[in-house]
C-alpha atoms as a PDB file:
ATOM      1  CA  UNK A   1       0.000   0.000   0.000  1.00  0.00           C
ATOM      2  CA  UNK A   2       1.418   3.436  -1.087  1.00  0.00           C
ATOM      3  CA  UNK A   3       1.207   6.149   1.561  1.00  0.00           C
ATOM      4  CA  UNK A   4      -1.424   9.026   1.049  1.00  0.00           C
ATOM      5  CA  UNK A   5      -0.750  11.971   0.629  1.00  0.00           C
ATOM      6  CA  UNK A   6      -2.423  13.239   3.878  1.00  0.00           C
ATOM      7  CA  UNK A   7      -0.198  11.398   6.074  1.00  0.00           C
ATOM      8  CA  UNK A   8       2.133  13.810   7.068  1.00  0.00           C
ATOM      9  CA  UNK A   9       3.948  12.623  10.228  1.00  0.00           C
ATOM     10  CA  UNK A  10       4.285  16.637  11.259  1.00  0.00           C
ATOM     11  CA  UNK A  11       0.620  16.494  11.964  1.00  0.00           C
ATOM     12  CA  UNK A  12       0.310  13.459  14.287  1.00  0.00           C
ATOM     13  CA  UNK A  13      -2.047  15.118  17.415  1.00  0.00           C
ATOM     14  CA  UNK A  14      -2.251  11.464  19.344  1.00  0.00           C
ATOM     15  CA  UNK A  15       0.658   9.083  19.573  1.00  0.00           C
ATOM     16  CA  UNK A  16      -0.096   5.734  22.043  1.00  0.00           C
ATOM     17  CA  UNK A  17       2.518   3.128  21.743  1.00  0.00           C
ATOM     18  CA  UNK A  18       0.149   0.069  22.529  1.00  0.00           C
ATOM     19  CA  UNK A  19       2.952  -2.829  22.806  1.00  0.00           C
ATOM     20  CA  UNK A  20       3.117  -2.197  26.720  1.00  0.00           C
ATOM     21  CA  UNK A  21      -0.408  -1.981  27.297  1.00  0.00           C
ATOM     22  CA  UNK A  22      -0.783  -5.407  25.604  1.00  0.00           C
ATOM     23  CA  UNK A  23       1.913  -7.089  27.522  1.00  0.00           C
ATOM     24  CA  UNK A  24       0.372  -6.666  30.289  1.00  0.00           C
ATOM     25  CA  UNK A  25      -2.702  -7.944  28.597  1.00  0.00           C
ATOM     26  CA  UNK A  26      -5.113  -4.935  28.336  1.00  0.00           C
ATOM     27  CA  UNK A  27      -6.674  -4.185  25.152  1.00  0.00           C
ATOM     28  CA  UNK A  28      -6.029  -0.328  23.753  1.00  0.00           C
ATOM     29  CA  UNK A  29      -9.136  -0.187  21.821  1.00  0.00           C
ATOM     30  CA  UNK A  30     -11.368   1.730  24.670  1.00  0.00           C
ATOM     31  CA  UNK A  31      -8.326   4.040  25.041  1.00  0.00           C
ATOM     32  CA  UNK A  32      -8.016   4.871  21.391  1.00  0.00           C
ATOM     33  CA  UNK A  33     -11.720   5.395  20.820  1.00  0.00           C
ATOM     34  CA  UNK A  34     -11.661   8.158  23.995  1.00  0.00           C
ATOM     35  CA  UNK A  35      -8.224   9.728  22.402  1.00  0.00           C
ATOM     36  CA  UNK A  36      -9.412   9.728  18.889  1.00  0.00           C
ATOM     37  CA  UNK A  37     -12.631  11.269  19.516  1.00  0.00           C
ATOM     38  CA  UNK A  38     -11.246  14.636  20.683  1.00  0.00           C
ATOM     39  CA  UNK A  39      -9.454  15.043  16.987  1.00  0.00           C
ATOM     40  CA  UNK A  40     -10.399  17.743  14.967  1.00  0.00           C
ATOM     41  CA  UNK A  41     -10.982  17.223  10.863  1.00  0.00           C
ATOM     42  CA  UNK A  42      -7.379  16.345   9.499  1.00  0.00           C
ATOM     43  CA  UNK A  43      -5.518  16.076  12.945  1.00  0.00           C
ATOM     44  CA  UNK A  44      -4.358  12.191  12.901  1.00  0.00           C
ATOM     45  CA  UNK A  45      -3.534   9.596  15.613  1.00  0.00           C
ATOM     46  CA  UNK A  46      -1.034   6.797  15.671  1.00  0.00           C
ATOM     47  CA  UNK A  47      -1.220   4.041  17.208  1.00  0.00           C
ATOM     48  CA  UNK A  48       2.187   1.534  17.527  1.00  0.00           C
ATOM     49  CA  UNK A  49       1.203  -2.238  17.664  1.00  0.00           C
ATOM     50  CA  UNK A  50       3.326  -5.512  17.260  1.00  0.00           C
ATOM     51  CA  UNK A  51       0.885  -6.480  14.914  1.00  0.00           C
ATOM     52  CA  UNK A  52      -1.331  -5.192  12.316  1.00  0.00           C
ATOM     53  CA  UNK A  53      -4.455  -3.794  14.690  1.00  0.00           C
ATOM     54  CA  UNK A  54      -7.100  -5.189  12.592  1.00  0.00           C
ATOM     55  CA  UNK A  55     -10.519  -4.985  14.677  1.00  0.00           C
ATOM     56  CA  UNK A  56      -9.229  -1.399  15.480  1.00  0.00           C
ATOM     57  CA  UNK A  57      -8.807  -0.334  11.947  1.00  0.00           C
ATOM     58  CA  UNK A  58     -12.234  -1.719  11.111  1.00  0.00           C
ATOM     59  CA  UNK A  59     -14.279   0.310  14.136  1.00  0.00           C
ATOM     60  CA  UNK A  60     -12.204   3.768  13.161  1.00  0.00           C
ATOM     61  CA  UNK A  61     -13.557   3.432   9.354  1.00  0.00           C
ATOM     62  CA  UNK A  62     -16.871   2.876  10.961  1.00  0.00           C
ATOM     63  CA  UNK A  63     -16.228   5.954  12.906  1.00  0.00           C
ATOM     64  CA  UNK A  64     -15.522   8.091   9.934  1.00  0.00           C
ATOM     65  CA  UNK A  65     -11.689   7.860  10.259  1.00  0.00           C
ATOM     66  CA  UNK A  66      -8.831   6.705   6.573  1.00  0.00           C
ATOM     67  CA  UNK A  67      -6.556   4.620   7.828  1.00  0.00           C
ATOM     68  CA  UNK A  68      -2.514   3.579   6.680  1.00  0.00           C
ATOM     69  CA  UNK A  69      -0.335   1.420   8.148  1.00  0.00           C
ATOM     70  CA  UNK A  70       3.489   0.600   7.633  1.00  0.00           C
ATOM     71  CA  UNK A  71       5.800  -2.197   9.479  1.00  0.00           C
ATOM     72  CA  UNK A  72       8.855  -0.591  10.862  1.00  0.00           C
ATOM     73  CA  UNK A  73      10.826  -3.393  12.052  1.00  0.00           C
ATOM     74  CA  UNK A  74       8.669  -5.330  14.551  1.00  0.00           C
ATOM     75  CA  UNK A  75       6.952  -2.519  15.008  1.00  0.00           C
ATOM     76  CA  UNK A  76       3.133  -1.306  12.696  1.00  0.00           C
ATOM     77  CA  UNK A  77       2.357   1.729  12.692  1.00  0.00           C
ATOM     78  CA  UNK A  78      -1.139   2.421  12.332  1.00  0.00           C
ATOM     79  CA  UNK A  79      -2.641   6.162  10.636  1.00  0.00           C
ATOM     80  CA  UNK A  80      -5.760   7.504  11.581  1.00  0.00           C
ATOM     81  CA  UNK A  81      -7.018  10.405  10.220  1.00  0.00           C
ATOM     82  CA  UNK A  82     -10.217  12.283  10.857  1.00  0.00           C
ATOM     83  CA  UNK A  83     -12.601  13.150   7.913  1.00  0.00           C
END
């Protein structure tokens, strides 16, 4: 998948690196539904998982949110943007 043009990492309002949250075996998905609704039209949120956050991706489209994600290593990192 080719990056879009509106990901511009200058513009990232939310960052939440998720890997230690799922260590200790809680799921980030409440947490990035309360973060992500305070973003304004174009402001984006990234999420870092250790795997591609699937279920996630699917309930921000439903929420009106694009989405790209990139593996960086072990590492995805996960777009959101706000339409």
């Amino acid at each position: 998948m080719e990056t879009p043009a509106w990901l511009n990492k200058t513009d990232i309002k939310i960052s939440l690196d998720a890997r230690p949250l799922l260590a200790s075996g809680i799921h980030p998905l409440e947490q990035v539904m309360k973060d992500s609704a305070t973003l304004g039209i174009g402001e984006i949120f990234e999420i870092i998982t250790p795997f591609p956050p699937v279920p996630m991706i699917e309930k921000m489209e439903a929420a009106g949110f694009d989405y790209f994600s990139e593996q960086e290593g072990t590492a995805f990192h996960s777009y959101f943007i706000k339409k």
